[in-house]
Protein backbone atom coordinates (compact mmCIF):
# COMPACT_ATOMS: atom_id res chain seq x y z
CA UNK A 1 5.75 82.79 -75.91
CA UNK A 2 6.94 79.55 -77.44
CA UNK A 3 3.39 77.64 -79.22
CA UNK A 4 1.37 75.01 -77.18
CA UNK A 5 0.98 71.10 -78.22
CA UNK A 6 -2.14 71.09 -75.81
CA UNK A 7 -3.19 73.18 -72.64
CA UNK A 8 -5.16 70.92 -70.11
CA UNK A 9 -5.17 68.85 -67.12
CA UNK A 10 -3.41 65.45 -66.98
CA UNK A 11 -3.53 63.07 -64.26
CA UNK A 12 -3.09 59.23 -63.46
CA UNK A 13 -5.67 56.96 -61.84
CA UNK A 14 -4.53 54.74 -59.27
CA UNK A 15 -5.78 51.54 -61.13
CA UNK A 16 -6.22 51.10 -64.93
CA UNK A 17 -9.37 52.29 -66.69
CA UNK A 18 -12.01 49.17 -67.71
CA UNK A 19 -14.55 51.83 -69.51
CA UNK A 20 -14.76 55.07 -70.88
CA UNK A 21 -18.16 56.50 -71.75
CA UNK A 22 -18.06 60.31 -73.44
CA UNK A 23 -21.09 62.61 -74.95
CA UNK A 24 -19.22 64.01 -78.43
CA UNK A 25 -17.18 63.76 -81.41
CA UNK A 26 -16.77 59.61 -82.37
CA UNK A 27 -13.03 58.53 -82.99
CA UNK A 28 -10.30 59.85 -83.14
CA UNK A 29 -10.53 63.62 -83.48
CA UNK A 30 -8.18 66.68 -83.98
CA UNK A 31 -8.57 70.09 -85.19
CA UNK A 32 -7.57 68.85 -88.22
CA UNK A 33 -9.54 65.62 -88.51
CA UNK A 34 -12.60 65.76 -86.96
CA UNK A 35 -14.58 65.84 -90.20
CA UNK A 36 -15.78 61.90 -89.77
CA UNK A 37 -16.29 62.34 -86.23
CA UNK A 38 -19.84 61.79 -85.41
CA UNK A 39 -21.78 63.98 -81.93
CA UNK A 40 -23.46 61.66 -79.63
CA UNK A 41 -22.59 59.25 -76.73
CA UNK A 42 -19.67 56.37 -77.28
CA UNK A 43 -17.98 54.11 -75.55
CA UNK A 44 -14.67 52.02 -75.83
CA UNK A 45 -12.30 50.04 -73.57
CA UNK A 46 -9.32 52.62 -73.23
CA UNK A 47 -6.17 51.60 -75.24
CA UNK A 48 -4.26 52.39 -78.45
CA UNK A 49 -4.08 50.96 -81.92
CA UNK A 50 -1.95 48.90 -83.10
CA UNK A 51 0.43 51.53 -84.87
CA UNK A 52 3.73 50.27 -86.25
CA UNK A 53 5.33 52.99 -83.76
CA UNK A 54 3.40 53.91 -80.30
CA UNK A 55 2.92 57.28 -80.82
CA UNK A 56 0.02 60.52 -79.63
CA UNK A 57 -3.59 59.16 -79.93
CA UNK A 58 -6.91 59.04 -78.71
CA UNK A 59 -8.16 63.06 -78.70
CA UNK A 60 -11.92 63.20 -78.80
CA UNK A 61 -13.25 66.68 -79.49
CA UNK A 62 -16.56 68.98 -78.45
CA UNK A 63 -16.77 66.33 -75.52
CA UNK A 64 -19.33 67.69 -73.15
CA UNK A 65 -19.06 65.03 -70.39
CA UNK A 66 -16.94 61.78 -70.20
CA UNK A 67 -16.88 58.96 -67.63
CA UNK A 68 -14.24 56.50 -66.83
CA UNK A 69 -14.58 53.77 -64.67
CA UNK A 70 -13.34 50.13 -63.56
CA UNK A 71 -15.14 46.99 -63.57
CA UNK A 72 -18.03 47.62 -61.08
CA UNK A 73 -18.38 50.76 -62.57
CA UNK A 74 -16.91 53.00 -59.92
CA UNK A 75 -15.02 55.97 -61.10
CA UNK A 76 -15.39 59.58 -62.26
CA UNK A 77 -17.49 62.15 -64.38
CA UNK A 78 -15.81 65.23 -65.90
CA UNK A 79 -18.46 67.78 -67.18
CA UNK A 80 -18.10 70.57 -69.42
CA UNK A 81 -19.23 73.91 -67.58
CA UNK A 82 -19.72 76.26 -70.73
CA UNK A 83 -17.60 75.11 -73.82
CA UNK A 84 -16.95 71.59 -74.54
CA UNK A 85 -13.53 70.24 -73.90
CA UNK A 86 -11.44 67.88 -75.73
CA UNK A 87 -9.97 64.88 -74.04
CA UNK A 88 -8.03 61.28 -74.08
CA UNK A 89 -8.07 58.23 -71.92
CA UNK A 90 -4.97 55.80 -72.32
CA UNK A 91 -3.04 53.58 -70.30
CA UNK A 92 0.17 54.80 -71.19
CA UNK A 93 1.96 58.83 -70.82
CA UNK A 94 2.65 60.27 -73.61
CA UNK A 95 6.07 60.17 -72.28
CA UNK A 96 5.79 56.09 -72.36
CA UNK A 97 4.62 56.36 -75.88
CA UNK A 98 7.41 58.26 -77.33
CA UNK A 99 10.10 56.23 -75.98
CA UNK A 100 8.48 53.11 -76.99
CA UNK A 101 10.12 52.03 -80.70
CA UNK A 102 7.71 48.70 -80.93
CA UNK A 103 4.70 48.03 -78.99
CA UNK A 104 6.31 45.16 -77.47
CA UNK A 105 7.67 47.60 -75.09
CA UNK A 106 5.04 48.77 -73.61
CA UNK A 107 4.47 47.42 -70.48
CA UNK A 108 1.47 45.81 -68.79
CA UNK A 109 -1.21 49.00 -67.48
CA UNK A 110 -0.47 49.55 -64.11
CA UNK A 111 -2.79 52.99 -64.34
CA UNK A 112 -4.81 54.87 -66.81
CA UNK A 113 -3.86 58.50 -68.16
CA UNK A 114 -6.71 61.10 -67.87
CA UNK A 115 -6.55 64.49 -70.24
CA UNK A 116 -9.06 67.12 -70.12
CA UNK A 117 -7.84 69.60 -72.01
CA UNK A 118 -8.91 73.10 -73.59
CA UNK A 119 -7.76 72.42 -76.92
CA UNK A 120 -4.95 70.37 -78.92
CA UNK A 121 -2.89 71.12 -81.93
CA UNK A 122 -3.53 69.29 -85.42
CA UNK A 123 -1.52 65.58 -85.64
CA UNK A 124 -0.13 67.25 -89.32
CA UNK A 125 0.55 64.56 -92.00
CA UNK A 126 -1.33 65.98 -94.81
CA UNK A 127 0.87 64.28 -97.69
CA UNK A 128 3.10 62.16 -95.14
CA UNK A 129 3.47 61.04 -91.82
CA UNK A 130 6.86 63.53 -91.30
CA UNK A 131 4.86 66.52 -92.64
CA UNK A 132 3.77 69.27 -90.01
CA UNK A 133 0.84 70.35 -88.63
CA UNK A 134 -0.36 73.20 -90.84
CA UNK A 135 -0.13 77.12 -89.32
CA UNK A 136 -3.73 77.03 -89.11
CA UNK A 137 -3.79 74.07 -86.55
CA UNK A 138 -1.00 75.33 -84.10
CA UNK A 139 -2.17 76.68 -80.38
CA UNK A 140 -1.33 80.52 -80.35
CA UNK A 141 0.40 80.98 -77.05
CA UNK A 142 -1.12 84.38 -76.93
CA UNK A 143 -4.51 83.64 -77.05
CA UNK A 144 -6.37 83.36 -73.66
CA UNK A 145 -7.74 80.36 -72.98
CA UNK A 146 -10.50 78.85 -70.55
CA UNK A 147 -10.81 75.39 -69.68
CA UNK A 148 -13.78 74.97 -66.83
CA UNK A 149 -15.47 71.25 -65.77
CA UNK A 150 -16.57 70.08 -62.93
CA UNK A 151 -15.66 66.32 -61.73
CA UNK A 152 -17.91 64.17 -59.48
CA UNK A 153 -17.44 60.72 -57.96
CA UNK A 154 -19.58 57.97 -60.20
């Protein structure tokens, strides 16, 4: 079996995200950079940074719930059931972000992208932005996973 960038659940919402509100890691974490991430409850207007090139981000790790909602506060909670899960809330697919060369074209939100995932490999980059993720951060496709939640209407 090939290696896994990620093993989860992805799904659009039919409107775009106003707030996200998660129990876990602070920031941006990955298996390998999660170090500064801080446990306890955050919360951020979904979105990415202002990267030179639109690329992968937003993972938050050893979430145990996370809520995402619009304006009047209407939307979803996704629970852990045993083992915390790792997840990201954007407005764009990860498809949209790769094609995009500038962040100019990225178009207006029209939805928000919802992953609730197992786990995630490492970003890589130790001495550059080119260099790989280290062997230690890949997914072994031969590993069983479990990935169990439970979502209710907020």
């Amino acid at each position: 079996r090939p290696e896994l960038p990620l093993l989860g659940l992805r799904f659009a919402t039919p409107k775009p995200v106003s707030q996200t509100v998660w129990g876990g890691l602070s920031g941006e974490t990955y298996p390998d950079r999660y170090e500064g991430g801080v446990a306890g409850r955050h919360e951020e207007v979904p979105g990415v940074p202002n990267y030179l090139v639109p690329q992968e981000c937003g993972n938050r790790m050893g979430v145990r719930w996370i809520t995402v909602s619009d304006a009047l506060g209407r939307g979803l909670k996704f629970s852990a059931v045993d083992t915390p899960f790792e997840s990201s809330v954007l407005p764009y697919s990860a498809r949209e972000l790769d094609e995009a060369m500038h962040r100019e074209e990225l178009a207006n939100p029209h939805y928000t992208w919802v992953r609730i995932m197992a786990c995630q490999m490492g970003v890589g980059g130790d001495d550059s932005w080119g260099a790989p993720v280290q062997r230690q951060f890949w997914l072994d496709a031969h590993v069983d996973r479990k990935l169990a939640f439970t979502i209710e209407k907020k």
